[in-house]
Protein backbone atom coordinates (compact mmCIF):
# COMPACT_ATOMS: atom_id res chain seq x y z
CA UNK A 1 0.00 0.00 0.00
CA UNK A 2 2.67 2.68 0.53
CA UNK A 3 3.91 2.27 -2.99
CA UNK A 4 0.51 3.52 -4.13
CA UNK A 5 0.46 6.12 -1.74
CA UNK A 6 3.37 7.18 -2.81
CA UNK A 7 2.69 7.22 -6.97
CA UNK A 8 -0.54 8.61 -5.95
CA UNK A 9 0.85 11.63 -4.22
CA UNK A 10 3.36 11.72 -6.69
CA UNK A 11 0.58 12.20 -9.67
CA UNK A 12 -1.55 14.37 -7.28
CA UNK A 13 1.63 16.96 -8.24
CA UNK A 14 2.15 16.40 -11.27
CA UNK A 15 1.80 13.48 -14.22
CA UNK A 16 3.99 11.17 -14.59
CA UNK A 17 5.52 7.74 -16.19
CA UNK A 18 7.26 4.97 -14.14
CA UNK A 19 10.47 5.16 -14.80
CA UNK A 20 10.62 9.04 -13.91
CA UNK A 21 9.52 7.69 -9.90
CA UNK A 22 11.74 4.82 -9.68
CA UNK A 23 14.24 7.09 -10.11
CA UNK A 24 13.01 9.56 -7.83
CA UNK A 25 13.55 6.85 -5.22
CA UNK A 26 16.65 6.00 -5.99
CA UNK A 27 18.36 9.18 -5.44
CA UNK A 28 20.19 10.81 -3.82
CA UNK A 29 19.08 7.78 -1.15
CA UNK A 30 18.32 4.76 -2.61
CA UNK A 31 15.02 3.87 -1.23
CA UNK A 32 14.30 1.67 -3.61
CA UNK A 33 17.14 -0.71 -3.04
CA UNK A 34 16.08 -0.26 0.56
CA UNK A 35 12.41 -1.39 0.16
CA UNK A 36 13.40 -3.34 -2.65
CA UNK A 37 11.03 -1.99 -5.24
CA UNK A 38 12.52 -3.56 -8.38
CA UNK A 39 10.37 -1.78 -11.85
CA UNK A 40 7.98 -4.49 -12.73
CA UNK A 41 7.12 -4.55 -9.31
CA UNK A 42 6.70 -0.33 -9.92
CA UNK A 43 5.08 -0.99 -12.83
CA UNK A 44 2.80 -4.13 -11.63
CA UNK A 45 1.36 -0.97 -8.78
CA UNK A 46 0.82 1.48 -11.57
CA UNK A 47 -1.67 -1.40 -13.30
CA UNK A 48 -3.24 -2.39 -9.88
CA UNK A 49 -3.83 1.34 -9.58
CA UNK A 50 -5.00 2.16 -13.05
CA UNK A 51 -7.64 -1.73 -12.75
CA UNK A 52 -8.89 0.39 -9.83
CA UNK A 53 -9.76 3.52 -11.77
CA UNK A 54 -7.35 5.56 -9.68
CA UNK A 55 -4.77 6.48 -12.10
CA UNK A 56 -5.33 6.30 -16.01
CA UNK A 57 -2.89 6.54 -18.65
CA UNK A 58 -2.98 10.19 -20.70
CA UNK A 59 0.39 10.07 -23.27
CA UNK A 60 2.80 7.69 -24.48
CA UNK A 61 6.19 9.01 -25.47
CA UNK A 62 7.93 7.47 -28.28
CA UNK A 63 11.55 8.63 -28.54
CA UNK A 64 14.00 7.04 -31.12
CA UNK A 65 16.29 4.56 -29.57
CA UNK A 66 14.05 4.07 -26.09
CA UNK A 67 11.22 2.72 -24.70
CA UNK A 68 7.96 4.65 -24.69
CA UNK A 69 6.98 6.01 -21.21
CA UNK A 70 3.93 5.39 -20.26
CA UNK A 71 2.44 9.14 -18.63
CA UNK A 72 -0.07 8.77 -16.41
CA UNK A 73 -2.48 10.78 -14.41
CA UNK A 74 -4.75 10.80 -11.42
CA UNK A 75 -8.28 10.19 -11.55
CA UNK A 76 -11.32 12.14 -9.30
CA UNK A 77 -11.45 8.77 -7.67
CA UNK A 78 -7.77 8.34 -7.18
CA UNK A 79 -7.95 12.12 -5.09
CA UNK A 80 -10.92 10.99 -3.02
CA UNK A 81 -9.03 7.75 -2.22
CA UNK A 82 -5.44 9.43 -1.47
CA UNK A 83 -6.56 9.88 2.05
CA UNK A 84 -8.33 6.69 2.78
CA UNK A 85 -5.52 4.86 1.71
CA UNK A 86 -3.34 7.07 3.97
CA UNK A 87 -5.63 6.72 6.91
CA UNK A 88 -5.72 2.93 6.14
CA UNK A 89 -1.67 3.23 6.34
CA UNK A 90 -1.80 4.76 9.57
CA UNK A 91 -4.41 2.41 11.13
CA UNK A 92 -2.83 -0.72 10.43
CA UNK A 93 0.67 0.03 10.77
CA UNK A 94 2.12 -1.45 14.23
CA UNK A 95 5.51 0.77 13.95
CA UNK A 96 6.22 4.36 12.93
CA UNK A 97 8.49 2.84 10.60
CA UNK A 98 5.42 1.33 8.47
CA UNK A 99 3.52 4.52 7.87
CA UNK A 100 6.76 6.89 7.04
CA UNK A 101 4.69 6.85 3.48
CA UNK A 102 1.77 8.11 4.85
CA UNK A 103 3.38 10.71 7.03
CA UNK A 104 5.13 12.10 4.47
CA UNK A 105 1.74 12.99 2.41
CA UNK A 106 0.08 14.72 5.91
CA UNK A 107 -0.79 17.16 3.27
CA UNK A 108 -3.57 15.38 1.62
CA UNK A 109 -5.25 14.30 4.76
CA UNK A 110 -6.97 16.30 7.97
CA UNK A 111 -4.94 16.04 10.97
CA UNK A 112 -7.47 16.06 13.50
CA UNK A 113 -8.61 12.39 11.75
CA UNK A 114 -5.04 11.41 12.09
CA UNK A 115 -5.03 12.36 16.03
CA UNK A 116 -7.27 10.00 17.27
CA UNK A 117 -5.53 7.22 15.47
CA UNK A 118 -2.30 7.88 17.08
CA UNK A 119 -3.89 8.21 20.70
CA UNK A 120 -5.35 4.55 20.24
CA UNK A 121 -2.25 3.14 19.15
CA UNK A 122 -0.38 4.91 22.81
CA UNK A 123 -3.20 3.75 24.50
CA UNK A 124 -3.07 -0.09 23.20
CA UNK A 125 0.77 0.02 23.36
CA UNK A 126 0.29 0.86 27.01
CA UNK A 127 -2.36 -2.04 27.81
CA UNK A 128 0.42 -4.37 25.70
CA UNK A 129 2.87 -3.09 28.18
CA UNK A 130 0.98 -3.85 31.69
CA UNK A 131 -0.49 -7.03 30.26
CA UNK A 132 3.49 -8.43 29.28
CA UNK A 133 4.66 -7.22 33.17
CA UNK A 134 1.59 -9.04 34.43
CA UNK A 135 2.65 -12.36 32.07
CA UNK A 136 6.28 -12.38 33.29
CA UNK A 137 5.71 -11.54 36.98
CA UNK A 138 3.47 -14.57 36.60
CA UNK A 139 5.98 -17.25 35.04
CA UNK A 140 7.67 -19.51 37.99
CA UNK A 141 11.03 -20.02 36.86
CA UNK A 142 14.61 -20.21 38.80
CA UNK A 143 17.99 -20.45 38.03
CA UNK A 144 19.18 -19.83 33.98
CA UNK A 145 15.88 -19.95 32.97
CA UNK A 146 14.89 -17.10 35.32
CA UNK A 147 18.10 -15.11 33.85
CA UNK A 148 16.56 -15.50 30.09
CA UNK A 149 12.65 -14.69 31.29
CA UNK A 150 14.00 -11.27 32.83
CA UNK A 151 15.82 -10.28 30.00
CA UNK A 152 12.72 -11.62 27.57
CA UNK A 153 11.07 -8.63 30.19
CA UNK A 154 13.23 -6.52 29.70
CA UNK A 155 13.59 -6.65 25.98
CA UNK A 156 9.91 -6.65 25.13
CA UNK A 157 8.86 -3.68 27.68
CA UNK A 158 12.22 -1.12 26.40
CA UNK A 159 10.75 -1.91 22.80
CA UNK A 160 7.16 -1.19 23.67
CA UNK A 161 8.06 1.96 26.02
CA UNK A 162 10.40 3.45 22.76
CA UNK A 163 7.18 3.09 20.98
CA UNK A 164 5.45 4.33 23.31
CA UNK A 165 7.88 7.73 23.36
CA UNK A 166 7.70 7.47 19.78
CA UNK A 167 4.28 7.85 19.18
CA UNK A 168 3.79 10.64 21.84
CA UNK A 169 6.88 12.88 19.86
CA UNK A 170 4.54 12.03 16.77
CA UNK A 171 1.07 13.13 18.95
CA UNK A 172 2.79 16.05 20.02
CA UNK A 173 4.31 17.25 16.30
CA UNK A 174 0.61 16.21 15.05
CA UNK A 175 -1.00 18.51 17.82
CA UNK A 176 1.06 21.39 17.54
CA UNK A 177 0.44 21.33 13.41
CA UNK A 178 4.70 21.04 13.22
CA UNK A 179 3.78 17.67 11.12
């Protein structure tokens, strides 16, 4: 889904072929090496996108010596889906890593939707949190074993309180209207 955020968002600027975005990602950091987004798979989201009606192609460009490029637009009902798909994004993702997509296009959605969103996600990290102290506090263990369910503890509650932080920077930015 963030691939087709981010071609949507990309066409809600301006039109544009394939190619043109894959190399957009790959430069001057190569996010596409990093997400690995090869071009067919590029190419296999701009079809998905134009089967749903969202984007639609508007020019080919035939140049002597080169492939044609494919230039394509966004539809009415790729702009009213933008944001669903970017609330969608935000909803499911379990890490601030997995919406980074969606953050980036803020612009095209309301940020008091967006609020409420993050607050659930705090508040169910926080539940997570006291129900994994109340699961270890509860396992009867000695010796070794005792040595490997503390730092199994300690692990999982440092990763769910720097989410926890995490999403509170991002309430905060989101609150404030820095984000």
């Amino acid at each position: 889904m963030s691939i087709q955020i981010y071609i949507l968002s990309k066409l809600m600027d301006e039109n544009n072929y394939p190619y043109k975005l894959k190399k957009e990602l790959s430069y001057p950091i190569p996010f596409d090496q990093m997400i690995n987004l090869s071009e067919s798979k590029l190419y296999y989201h701009f079809d998905s996108l134009s089967k749903q009606g969202l984007i639609e192609q508007i020019e080919i460009i035939k140049e002597e010596h080169r492939p044609d490029k494919q230039v394509f637009s966004i539809t009415d009902k790729g702009r009213k889906q933008l944001p669903l798909k970017i609330y969608q994004l935000i909803e499911n993702a379990e890490s601030i890593s997995e919406m980074i997509v969606g953050l980036v296009n803020l612009r095209f959605v309301e940020t008091d939707k967006v609020i409420p969103i993050i607050e659930r996600k705090i508040e169910q990290s926080l539940i997570k949190k006291d129900h994994l102290n109340q699961i270890y506090h509860r396992i009867d263990v000695n010796g070794s074993t005792r040595e490997v369910v503390d730092f199994m503890e300690s692990y999982y509650v440092s990763q769910l309180e720097q989410s926890i932080h995490w999403w509170e920077v991002l309430l905060e930015k989101l609150k404030t209207k820095v984000m």
